[in-house]
C-alpha atoms as a PDB file:
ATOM      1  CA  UNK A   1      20.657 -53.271  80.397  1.00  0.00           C
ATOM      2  CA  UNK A   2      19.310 -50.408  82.102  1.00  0.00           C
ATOM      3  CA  UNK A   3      21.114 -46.849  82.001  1.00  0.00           C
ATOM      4  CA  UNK A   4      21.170 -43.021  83.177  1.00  0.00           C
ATOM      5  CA  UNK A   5      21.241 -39.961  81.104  1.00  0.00           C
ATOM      6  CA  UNK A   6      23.701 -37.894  82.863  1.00  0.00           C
ATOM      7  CA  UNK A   7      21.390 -34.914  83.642  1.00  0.00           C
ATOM      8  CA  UNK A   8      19.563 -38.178  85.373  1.00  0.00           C
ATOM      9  CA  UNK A   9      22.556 -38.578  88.151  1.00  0.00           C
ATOM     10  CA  UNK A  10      24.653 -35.341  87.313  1.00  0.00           C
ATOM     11  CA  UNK A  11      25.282 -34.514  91.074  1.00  0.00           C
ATOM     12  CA  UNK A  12      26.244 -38.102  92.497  1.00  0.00           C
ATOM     13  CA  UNK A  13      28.294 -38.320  88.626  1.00  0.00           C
ATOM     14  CA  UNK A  14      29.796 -34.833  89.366  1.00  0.00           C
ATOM     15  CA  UNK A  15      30.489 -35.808  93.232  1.00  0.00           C
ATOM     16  CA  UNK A  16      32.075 -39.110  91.579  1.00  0.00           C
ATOM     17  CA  UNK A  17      34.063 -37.513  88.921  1.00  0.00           C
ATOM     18  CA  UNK A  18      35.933 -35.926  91.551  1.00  0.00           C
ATOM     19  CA  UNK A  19      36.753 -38.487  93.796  1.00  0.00           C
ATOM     20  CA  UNK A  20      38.115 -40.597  90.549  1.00  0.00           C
ATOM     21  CA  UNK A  21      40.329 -37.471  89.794  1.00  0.00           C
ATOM     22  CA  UNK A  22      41.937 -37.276  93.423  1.00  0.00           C
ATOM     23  CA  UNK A  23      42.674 -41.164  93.140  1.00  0.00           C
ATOM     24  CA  UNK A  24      44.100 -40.227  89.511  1.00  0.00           C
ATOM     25  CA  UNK A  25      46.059 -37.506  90.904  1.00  0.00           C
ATOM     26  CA  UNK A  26      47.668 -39.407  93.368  1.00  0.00           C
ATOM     27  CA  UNK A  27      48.242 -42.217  90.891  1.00  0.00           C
ATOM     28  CA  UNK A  28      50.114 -39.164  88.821  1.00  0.00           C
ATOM     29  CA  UNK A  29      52.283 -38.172  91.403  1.00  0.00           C
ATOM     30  CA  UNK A  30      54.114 -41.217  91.799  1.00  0.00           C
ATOM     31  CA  UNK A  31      53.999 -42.870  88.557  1.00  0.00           C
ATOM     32  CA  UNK A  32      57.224 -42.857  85.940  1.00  0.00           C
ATOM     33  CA  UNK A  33      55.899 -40.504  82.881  1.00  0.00           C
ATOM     34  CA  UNK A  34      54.846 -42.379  79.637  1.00  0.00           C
ATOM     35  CA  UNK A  35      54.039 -40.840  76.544  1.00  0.00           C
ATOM     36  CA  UNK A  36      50.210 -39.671  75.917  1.00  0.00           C
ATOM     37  CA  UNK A  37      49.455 -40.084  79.389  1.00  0.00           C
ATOM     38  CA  UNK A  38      49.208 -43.388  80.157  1.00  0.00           C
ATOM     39  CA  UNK A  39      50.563 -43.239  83.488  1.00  0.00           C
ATOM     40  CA  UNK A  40      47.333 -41.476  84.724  1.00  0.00           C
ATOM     41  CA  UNK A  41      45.063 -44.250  83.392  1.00  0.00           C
ATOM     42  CA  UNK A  42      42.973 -46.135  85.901  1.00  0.00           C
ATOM     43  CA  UNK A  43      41.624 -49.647  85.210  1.00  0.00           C
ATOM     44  CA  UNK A  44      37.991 -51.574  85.338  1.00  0.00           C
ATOM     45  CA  UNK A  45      37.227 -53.781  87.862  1.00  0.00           C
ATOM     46  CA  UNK A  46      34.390 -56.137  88.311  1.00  0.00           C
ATOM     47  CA  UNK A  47      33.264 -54.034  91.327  1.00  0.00           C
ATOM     48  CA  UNK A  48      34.399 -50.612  90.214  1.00  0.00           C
ATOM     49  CA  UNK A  49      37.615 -48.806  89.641  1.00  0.00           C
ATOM     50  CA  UNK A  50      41.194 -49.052  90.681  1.00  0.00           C
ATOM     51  CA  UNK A  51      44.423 -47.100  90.515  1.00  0.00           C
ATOM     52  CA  UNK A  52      45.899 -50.412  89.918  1.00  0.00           C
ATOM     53  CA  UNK A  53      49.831 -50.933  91.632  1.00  0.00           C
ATOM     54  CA  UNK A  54      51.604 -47.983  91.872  1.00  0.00           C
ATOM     55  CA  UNK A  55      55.257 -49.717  92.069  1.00  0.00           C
ATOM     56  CA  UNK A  56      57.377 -46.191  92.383  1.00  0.00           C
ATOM     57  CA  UNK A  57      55.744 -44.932  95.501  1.00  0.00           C
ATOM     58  CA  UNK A  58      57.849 -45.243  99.091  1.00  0.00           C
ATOM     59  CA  UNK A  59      55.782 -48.406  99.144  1.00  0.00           C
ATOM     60  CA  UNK A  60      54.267 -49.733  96.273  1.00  0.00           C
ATOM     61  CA  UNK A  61      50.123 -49.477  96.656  1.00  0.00           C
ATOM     62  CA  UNK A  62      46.956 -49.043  95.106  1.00  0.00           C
ATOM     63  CA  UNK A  63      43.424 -47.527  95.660  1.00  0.00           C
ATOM     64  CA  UNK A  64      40.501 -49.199  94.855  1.00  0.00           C
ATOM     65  CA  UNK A  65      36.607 -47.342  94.401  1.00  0.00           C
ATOM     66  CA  UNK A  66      34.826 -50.969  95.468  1.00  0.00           C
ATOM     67  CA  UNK A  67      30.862 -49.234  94.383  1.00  0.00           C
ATOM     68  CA  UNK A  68      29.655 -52.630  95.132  1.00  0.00           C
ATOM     69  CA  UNK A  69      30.769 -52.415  98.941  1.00  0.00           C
ATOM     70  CA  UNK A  70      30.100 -48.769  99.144  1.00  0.00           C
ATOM     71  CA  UNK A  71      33.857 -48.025  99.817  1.00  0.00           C
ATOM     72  CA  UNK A  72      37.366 -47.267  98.547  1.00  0.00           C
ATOM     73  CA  UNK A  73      40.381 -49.122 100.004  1.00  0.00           C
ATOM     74  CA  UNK A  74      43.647 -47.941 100.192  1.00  0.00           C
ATOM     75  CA  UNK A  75      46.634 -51.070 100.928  1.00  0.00           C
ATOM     76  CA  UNK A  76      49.911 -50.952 100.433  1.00  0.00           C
ATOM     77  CA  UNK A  77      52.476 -53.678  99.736  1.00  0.00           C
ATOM     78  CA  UNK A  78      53.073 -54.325 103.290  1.00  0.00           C
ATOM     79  CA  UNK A  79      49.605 -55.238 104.144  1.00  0.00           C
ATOM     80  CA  UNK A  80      48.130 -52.083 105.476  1.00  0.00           C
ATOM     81  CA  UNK A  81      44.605 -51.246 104.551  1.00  0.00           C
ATOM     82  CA  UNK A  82      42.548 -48.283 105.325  1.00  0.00           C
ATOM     83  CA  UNK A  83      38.887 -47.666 103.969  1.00  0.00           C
ATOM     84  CA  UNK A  84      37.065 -44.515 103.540  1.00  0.00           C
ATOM     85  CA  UNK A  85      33.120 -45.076 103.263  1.00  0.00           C
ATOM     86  CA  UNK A  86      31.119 -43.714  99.692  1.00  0.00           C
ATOM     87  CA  UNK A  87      27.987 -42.008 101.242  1.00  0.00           C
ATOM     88  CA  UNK A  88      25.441 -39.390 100.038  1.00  0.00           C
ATOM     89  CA  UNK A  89      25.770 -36.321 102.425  1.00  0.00           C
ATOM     90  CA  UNK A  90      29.523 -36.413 102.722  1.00  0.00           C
ATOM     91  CA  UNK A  91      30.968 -33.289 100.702  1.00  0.00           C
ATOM     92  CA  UNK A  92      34.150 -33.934  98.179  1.00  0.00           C
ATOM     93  CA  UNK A  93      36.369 -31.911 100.979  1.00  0.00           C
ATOM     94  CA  UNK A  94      35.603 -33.982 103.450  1.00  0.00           C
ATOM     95  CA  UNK A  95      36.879 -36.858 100.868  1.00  0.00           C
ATOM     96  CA  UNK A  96      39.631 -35.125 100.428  1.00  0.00           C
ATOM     97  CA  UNK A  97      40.421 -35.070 103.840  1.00  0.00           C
ATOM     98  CA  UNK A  98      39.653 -38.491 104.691  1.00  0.00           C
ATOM     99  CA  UNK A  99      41.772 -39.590 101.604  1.00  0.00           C
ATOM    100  CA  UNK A 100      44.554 -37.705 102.930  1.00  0.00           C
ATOM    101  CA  UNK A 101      44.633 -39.144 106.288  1.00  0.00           C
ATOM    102  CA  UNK A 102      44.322 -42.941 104.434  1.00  0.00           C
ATOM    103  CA  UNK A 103      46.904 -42.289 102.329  1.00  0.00           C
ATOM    104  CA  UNK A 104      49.479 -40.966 105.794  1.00  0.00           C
ATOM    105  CA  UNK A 105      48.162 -44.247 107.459  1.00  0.00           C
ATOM    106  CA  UNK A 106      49.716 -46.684 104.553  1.00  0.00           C
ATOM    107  CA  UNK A 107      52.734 -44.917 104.655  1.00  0.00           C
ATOM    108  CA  UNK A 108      52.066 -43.108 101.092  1.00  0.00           C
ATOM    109  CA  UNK A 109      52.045 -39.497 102.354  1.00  0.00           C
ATOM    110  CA  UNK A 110      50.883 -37.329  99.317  1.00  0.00           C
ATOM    111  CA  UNK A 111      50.761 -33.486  98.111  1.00  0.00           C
ATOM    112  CA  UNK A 112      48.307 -32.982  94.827  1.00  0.00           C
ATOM    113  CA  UNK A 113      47.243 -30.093  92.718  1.00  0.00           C
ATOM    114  CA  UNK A 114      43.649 -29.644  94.281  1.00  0.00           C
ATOM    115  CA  UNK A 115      42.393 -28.179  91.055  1.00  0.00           C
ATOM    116  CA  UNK A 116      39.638 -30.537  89.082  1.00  0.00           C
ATOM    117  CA  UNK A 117      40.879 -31.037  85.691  1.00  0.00           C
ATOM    118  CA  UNK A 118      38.537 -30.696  82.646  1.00  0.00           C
ATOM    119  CA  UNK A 119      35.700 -29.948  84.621  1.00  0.00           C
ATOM    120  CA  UNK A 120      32.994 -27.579  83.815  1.00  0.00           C
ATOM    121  CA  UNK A 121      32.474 -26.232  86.664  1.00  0.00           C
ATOM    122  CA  UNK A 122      35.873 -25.744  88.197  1.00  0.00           C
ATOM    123  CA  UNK A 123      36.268 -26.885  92.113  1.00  0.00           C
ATOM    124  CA  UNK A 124      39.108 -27.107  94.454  1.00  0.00           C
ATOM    125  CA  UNK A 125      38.905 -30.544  95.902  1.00  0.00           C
ATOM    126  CA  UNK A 126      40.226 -29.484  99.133  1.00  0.00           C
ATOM    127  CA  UNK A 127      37.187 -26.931  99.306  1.00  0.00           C
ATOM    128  CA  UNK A 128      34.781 -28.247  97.403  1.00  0.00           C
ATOM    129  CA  UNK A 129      31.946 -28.254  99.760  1.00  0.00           C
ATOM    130  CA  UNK A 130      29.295 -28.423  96.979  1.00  0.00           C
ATOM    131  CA  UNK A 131      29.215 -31.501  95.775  1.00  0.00           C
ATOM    132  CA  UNK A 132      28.013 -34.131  98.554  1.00  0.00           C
ATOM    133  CA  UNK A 133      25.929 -36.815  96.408  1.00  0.00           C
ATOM    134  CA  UNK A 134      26.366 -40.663  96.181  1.00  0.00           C
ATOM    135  CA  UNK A 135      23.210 -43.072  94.838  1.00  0.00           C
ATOM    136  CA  UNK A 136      24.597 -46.459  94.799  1.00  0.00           C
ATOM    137  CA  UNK A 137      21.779 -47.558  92.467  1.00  0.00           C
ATOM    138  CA  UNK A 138      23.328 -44.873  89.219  1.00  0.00           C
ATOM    139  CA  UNK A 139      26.973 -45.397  90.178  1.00  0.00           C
ATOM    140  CA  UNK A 140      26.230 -49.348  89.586  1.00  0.00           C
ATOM    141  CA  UNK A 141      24.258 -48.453  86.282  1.00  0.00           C
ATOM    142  CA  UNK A 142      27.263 -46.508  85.276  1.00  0.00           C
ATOM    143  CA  UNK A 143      29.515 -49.273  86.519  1.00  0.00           C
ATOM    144  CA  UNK A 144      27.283 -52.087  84.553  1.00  0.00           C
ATOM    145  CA  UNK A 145      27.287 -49.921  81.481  1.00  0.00           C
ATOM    146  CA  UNK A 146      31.451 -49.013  81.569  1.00  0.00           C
ATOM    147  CA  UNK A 147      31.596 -52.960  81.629  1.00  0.00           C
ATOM    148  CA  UNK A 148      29.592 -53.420  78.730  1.00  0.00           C
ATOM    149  CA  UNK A 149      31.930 -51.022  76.750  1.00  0.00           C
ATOM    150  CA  UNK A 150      34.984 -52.614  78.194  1.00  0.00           C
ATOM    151  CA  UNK A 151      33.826 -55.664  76.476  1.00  0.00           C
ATOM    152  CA  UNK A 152      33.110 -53.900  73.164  1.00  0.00           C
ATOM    153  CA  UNK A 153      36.742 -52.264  73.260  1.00  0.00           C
ATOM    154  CA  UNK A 154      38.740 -54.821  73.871  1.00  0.00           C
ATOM    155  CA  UNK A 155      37.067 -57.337  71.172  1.00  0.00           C
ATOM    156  CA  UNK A 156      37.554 -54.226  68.986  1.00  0.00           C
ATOM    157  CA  UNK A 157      41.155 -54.202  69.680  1.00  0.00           C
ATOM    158  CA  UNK A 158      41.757 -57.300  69.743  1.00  0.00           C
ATOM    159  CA  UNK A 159      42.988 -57.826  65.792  1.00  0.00           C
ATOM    160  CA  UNK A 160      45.188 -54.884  65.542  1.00  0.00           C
ATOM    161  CA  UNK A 161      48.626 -55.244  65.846  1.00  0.00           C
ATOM    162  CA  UNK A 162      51.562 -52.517  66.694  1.00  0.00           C
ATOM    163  CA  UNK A 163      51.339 -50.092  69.308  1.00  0.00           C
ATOM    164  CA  UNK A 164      47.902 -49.510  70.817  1.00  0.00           C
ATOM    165  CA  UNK A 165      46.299 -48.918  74.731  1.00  0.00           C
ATOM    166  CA  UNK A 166      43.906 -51.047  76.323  1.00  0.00           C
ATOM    167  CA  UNK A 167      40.612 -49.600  77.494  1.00  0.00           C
ATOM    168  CA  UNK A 168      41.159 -47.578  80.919  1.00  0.00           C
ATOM    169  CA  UNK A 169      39.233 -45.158  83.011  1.00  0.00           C
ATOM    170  CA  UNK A 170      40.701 -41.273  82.378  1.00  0.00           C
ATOM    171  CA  UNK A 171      39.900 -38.879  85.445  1.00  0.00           C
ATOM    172  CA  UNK A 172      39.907 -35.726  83.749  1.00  0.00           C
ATOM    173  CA  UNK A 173      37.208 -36.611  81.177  1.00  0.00           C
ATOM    174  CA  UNK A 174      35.350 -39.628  83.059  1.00  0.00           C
ATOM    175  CA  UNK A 175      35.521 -41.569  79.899  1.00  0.00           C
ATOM    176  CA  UNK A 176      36.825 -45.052  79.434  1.00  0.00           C
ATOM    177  CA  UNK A 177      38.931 -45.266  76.195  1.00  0.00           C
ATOM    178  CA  UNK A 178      41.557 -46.994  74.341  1.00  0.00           C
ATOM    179  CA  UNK A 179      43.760 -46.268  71.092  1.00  0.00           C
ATOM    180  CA  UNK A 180      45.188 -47.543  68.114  1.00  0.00           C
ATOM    181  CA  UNK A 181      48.336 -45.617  67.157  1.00  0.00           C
ATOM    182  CA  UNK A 182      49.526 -45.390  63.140  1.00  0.00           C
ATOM    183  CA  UNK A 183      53.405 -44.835  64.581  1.00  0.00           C
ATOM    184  CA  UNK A 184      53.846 -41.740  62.723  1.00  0.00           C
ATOM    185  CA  UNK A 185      54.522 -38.621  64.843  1.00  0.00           C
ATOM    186  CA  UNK A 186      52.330 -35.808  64.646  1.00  0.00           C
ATOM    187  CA  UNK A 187      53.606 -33.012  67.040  1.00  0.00           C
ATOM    188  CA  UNK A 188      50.543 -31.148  68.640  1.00  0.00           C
ATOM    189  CA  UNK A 189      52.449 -28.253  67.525  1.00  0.00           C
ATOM    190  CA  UNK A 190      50.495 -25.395  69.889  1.00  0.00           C
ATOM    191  CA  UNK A 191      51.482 -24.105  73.718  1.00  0.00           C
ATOM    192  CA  UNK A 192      48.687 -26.095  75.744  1.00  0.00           C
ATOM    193  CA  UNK A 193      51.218 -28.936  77.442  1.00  0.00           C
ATOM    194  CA  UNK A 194      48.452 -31.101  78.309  1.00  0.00           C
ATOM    195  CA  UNK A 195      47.392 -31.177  74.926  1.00  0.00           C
ATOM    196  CA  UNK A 196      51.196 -32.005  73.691  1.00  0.00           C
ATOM    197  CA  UNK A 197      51.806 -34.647  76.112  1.00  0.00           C
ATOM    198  CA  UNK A 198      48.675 -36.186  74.735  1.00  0.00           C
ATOM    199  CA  UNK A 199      48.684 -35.846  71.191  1.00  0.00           C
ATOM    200  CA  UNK A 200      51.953 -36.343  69.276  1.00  0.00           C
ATOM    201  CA  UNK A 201      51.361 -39.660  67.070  1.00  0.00           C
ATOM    202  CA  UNK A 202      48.611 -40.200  64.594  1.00  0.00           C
ATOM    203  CA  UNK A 203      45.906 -41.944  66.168  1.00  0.00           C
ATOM    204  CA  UNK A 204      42.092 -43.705  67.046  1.00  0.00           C
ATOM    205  CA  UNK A 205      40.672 -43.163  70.041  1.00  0.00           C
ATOM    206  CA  UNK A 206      37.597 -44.869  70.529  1.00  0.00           C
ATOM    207  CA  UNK A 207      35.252 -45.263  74.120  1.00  0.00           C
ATOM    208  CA  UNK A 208      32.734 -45.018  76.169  1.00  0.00           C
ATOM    209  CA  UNK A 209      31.109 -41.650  77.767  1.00  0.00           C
ATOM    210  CA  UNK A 210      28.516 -40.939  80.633  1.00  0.00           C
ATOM    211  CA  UNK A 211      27.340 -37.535  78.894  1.00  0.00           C
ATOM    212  CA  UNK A 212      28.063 -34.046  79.956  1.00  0.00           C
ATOM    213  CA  UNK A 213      25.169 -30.729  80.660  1.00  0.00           C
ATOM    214  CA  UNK A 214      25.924 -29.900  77.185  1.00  0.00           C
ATOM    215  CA  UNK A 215      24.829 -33.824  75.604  1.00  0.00           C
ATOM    216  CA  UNK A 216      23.369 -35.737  78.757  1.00  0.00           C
ATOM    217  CA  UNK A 217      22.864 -38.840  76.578  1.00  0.00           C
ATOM    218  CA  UNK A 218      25.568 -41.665  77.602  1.00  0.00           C
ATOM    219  CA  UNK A 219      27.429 -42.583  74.150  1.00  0.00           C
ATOM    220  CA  UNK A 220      30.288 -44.365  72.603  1.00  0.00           C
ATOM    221  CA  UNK A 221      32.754 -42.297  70.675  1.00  0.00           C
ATOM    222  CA  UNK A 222      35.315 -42.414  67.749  1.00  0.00           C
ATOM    223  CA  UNK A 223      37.962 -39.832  67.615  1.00  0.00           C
ATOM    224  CA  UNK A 224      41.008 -39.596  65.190  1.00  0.00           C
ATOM    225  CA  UNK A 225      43.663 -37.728  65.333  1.00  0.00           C
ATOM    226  CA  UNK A 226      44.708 -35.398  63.754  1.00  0.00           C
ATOM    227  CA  UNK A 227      41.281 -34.585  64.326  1.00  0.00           C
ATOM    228  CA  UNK A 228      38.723 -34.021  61.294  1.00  0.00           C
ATOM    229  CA  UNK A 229      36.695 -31.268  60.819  1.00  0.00           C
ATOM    230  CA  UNK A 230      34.223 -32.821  56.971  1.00  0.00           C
ATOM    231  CA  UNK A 231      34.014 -36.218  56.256  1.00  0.00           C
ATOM    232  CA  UNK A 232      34.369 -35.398  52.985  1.00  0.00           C
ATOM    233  CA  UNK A 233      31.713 -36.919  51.698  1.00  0.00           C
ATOM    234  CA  UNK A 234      32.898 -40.589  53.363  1.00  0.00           C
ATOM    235  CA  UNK A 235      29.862 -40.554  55.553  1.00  0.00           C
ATOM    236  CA  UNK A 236      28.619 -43.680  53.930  1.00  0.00           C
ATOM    237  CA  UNK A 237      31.506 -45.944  55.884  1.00  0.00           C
ATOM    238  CA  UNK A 238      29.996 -44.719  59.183  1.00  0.00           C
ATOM    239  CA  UNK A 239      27.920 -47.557  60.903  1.00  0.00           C
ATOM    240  CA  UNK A 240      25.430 -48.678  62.254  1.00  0.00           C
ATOM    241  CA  UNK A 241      22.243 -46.034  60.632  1.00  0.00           C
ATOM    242  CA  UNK A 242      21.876 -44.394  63.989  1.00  0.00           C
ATOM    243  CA  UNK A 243      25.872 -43.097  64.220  1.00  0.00           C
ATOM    244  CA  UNK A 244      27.278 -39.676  63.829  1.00  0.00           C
ATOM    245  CA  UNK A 245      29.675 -37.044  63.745  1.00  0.00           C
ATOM    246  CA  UNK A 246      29.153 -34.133  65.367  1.00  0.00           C
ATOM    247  CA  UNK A 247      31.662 -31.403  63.422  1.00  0.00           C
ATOM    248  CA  UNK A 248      31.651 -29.226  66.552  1.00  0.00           C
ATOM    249  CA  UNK A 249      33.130 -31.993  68.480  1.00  0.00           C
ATOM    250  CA  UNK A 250      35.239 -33.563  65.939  1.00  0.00           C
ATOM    251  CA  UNK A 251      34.035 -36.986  67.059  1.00  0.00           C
ATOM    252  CA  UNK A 252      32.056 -39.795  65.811  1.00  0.00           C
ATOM    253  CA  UNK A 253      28.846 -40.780  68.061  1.00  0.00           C
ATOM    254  CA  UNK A 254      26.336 -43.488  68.986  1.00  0.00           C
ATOM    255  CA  UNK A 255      24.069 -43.533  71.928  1.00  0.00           C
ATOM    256  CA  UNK A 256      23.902 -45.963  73.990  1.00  0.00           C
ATOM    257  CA  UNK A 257      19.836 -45.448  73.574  1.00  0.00           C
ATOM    258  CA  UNK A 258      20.132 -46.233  69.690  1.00  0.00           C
ATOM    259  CA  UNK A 259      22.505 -48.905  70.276  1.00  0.00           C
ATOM    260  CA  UNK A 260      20.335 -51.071  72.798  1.00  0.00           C
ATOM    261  CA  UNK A 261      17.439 -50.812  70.425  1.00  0.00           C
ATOM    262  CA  UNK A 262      19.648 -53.262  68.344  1.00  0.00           C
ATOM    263  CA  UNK A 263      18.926 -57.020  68.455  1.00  0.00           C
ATOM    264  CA  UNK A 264      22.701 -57.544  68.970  1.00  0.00           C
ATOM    265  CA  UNK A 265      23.936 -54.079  70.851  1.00  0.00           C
ATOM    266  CA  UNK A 266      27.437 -55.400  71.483  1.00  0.00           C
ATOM    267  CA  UNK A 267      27.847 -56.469  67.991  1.00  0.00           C
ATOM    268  CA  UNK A 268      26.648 -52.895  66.734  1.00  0.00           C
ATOM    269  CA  UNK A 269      29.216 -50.910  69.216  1.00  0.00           C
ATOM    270  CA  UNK A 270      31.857 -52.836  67.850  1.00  0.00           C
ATOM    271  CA  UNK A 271      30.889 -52.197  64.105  1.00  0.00           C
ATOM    272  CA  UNK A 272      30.173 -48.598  65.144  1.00  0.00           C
ATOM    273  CA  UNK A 273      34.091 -48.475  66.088  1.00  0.00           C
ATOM    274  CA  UNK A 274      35.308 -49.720  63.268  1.00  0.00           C
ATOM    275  CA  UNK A 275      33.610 -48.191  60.616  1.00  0.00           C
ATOM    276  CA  UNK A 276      35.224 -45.041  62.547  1.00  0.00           C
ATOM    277  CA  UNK A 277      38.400 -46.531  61.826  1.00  0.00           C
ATOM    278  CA  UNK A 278      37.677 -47.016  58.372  1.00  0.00           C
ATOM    279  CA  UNK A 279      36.680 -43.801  57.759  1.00  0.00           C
ATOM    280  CA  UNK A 280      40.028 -42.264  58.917  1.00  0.00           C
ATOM    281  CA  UNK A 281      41.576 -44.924  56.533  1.00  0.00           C
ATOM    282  CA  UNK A 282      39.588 -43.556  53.505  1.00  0.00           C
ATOM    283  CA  UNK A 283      40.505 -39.697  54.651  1.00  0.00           C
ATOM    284  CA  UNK A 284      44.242 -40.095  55.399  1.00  0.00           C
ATOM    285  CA  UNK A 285      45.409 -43.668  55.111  1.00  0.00           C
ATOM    286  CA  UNK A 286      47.994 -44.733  57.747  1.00  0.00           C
ATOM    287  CA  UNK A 287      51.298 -45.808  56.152  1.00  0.00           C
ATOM    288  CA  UNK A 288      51.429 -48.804  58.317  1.00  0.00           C
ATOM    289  CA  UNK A 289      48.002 -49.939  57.651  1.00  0.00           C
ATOM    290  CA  UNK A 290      48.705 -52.819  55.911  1.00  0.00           C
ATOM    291  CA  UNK A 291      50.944 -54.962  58.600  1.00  0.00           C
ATOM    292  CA  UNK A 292      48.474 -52.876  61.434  1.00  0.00           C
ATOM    293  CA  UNK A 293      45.403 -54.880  59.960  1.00  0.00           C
ATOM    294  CA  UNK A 294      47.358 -57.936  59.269  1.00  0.00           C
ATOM    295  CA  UNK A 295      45.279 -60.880  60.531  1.00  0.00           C
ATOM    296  CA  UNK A 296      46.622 -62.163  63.396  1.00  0.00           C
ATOM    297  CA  UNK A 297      46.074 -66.340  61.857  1.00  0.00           C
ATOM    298  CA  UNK A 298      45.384 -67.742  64.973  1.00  0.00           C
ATOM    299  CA  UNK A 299      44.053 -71.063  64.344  1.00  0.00           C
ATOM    300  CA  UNK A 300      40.515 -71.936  65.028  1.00  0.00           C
ATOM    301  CA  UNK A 301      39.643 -73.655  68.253  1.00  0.00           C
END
């Protein structure tokens, strides 16, 4: 498997990142509220990413980035289907626009905060005239590698029982993540309302990230919460040899360079995930652990 540092495609990723977070936005305005967000989340397909069914809207619909096709299709429930074409040159306004207009024709007329979300270099969408870059060939590296960690999550999460969240696409970071939650609140207890909707329950987050200007490297992450600042000397339960934890971030990490260097990558990623997981355990052990971790006694096939 073949792969893309970020500073390698970081104006078709940036270009992307945005059109993701207008489809998210959209997805937001019309979705009933859940707790830690998960009404935002957009899902994995085999041919890129989708908003999934949005059932609350006037008419229940869905958008769908297909990178294979070079195009994102908007249909609704009664069978109407516009497409707006992904092409290098075209500027994330004129998306914007275009989106707009698609979104009128299905009879799912929508009004978004144009603002990018998380981004580091702030844009309105509506305006954003700057970035104009699509290269098919990195979006399906990305694409091929977000599949690859989709199968690592989910035979990750497969075992644990209680409350947890499937792997899913998240606009305002461009990471594809799931969690494992303990069930024991933990308020976020500061002003920043994005940050309280999304942390209030001891939890692992674990996933999959393209890199950023800051650490172009494409890695997969571990990140509990409440978040940890020192191991505390428990640095010994993170695997495989080439993971670690960067103190700044309060996140584990492990490229995916070091991790296709492997004889068995897949197998490594999921290791790498657990011994994250672990390591909370050792540092603050969940008071459901126990029936979380039960086996599940399925009987073998």
């Amino acid at each position: 498997m073949d792969f893309l540092n970020y500073t390698d495609w970081q104006d078709t990723a940036d270009t992307l990142h945005m059109l993701l977070q207008m489809s998210g936005k959209v997805k937001l305005l019309y979705r009933a509220k859940r707790p830690e967000w998960a009404h935002i989340r957009q899902y994995l397909t085999l041919d890129g990413i989708s908003t999934g069914i949005v059932p609350e809207a006037p008419v229940p619909f869905e958008i769908n980035f297909d990178f294979r096709e070079d195009q994102v299709v908007f249909r609704n429930y009664n069978g109407k289907t516009e497409k707006v074409a992904l092409e290098d040159g075209k500027s994330v306004g004129d998306y914007y626009r275009q989106f707009m207009a698609a979104l009128k024709q299905i009879d799912v007329p929508a009004r978004i905060d144009v603002k990018s979300q998380e981004f580091y270099d702030p844009v309105d969408l509506d305006k954003d005239g700057k970035h104009r870059s699509y290269q098919k060939e990195a979006v399906l590296l990305w694409l091929d590698n977000m599949l690859f960690a989709d199968r690592a999550l989910n035979r990750f999460l497969a075992p644990f029982r209680g409350k947890v969240t499937c792997p899913a696409y998240y606009f305002g970071t461009m990471d594809l993540s799931c969690l494992v939650y303990s069930g024991e609140a933990a308020p976020w207890g500061r002003e920043d309302k994005v940050m309280q909707y999304a942390f209030d329950e001891k939890c692992y987050e674990c996933g999959f990230w393209p890199g950023d200007p800051n650490f172009p490297k494409p890695a997969f992450y571990g990140m509990p919460y409440p978040f940890v600042k020192d191991l505390q000397g428990n640095d010994k339960f993170l695997r495989p040899d080439k993971a670690f934890f960067k103190p700044e971030k309060q996140e584990f990490f492990f490229t995916l360079e070091d991790a296709l260097n492997y004889p068995n990558p897949e197998k490594m990623v999921i290791d790498f995930y657990r011994s994250g997981f672990d390591l909370v355990q050792e540092l603050s052990r969940w008071k459901n652990i126990d029936w979380i971790t039960r086996p599940l006694d399925y009987p073998e096939k």
